[in-house]
C-alpha atoms as a PDB file:
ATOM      1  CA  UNK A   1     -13.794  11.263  59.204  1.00  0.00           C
ATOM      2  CA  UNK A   2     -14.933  13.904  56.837  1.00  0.00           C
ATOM      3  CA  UNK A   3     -17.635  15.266  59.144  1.00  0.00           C
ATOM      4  CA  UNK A   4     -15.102  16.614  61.582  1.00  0.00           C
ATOM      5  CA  UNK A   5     -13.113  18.640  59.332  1.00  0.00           C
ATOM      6  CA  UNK A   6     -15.970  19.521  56.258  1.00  0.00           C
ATOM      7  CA  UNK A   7     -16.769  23.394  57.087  1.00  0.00           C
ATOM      8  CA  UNK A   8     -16.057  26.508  54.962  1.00  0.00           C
ATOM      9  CA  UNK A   9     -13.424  27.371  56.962  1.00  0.00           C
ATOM     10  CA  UNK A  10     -11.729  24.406  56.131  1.00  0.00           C
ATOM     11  CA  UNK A  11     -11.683  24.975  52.213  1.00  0.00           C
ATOM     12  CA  UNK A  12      -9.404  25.314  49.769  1.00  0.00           C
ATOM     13  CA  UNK A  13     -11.772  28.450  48.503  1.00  0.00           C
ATOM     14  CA  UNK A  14     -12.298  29.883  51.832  1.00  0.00           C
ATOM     15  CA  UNK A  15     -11.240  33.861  51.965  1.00  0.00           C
ATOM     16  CA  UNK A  16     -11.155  36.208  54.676  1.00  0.00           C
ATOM     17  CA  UNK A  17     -11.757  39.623  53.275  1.00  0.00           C
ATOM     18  CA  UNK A  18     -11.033  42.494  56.264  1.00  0.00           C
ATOM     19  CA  UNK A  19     -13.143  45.616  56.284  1.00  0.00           C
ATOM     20  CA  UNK A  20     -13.858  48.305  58.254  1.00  0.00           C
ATOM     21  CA  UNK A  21     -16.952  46.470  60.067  1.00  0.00           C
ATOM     22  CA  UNK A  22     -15.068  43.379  60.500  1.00  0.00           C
ATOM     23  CA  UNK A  23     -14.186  40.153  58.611  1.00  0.00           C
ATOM     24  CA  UNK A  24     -15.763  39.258  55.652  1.00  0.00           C
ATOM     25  CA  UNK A  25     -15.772  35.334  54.750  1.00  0.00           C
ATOM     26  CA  UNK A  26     -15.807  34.857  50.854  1.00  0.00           C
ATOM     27  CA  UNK A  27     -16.186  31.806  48.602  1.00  0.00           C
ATOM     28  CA  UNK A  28     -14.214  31.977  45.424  1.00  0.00           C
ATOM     29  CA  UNK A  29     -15.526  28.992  44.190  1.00  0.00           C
ATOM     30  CA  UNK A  30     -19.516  29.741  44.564  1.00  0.00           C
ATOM     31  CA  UNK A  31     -18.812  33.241  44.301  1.00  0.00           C
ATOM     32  CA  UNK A  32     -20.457  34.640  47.424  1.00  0.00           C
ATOM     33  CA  UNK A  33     -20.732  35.429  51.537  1.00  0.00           C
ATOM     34  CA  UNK A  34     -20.258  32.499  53.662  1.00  0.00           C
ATOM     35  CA  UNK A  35     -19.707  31.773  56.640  1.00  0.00           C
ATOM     36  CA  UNK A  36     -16.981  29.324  58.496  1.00  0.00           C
ATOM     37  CA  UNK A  37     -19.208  26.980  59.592  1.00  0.00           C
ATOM     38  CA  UNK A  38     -21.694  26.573  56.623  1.00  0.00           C
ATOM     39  CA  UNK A  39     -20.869  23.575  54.574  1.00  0.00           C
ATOM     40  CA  UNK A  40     -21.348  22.481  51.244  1.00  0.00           C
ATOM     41  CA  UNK A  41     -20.922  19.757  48.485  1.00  0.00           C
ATOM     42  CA  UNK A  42     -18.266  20.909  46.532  1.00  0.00           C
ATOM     43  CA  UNK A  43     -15.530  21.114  49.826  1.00  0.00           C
ATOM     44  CA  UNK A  44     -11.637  20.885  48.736  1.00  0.00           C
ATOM     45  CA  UNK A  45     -10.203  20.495  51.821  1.00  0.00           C
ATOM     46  CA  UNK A  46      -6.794  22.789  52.205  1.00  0.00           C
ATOM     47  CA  UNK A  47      -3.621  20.953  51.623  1.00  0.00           C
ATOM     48  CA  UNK A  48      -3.119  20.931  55.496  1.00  0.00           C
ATOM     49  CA  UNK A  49      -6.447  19.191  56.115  1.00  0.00           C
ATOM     50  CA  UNK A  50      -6.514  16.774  53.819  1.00  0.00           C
ATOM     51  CA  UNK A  51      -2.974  15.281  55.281  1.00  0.00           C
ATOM     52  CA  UNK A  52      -4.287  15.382  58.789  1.00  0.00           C
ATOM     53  CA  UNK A  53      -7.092  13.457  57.340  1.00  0.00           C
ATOM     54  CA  UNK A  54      -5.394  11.038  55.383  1.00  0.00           C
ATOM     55  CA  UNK A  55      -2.964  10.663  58.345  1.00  0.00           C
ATOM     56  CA  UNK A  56      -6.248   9.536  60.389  1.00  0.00           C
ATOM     57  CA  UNK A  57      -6.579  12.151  63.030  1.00  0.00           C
ATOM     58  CA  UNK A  58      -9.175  12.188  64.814  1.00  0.00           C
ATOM     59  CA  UNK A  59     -11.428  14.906  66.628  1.00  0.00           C
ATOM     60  CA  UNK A  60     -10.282  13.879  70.126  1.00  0.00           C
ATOM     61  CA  UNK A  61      -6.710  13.938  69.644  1.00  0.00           C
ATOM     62  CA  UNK A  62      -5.940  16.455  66.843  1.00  0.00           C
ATOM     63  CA  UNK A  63      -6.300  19.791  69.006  1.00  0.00           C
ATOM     64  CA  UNK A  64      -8.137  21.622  66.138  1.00  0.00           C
ATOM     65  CA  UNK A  65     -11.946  21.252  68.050  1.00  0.00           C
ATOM     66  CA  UNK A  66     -12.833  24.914  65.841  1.00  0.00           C
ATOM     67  CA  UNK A  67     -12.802  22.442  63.343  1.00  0.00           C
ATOM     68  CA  UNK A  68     -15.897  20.563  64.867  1.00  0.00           C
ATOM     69  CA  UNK A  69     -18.414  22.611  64.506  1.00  0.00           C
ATOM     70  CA  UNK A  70     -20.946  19.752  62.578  1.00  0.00           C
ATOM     71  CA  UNK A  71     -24.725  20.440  63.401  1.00  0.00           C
ATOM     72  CA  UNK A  72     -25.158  16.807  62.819  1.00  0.00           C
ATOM     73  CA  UNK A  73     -22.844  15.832  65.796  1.00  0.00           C
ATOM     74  CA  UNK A  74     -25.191  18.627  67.734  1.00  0.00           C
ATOM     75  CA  UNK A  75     -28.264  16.494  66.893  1.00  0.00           C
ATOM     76  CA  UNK A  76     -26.944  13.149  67.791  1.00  0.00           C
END
């Protein structure tokens, strides 16, 4: 289940940061740029995620498909 929520955008230390020239997408944790779909080992999912996780959701029923953005699912 982890594959369909586990992006940057779905992180605890994902921040938007609004300029001039557009967004800006920030990891406080690493401490640099990223982007919303880049993933990485050290996810937290928000609060919000993890219940719709632990409540089982899946990708075809939860109505949150920006949240399946998983190059591996590409490649299958």
């Amino acid at each position: 289940m982890m594959k369909d929520f586990h992006c940057c955008a779905t992180c605890r230390h994902f921040n938007v940061e609004k300029t001039a020239e557009g967004a800006k997408y920030f990891c406080s944790r690493l401490g640099y740029e990223t982007k919303t779909h880049y993933k990485f080992n050290c996810w937290s999912p928000k609060e919000n995620v993890a219940k719709l996780m632990n409540k089982g959701i899946s990708k075809n029923n939860n109505g949150l498909g920006m949240f399946n953005n998983s190059d591996d699912e590409k490649n299958a």
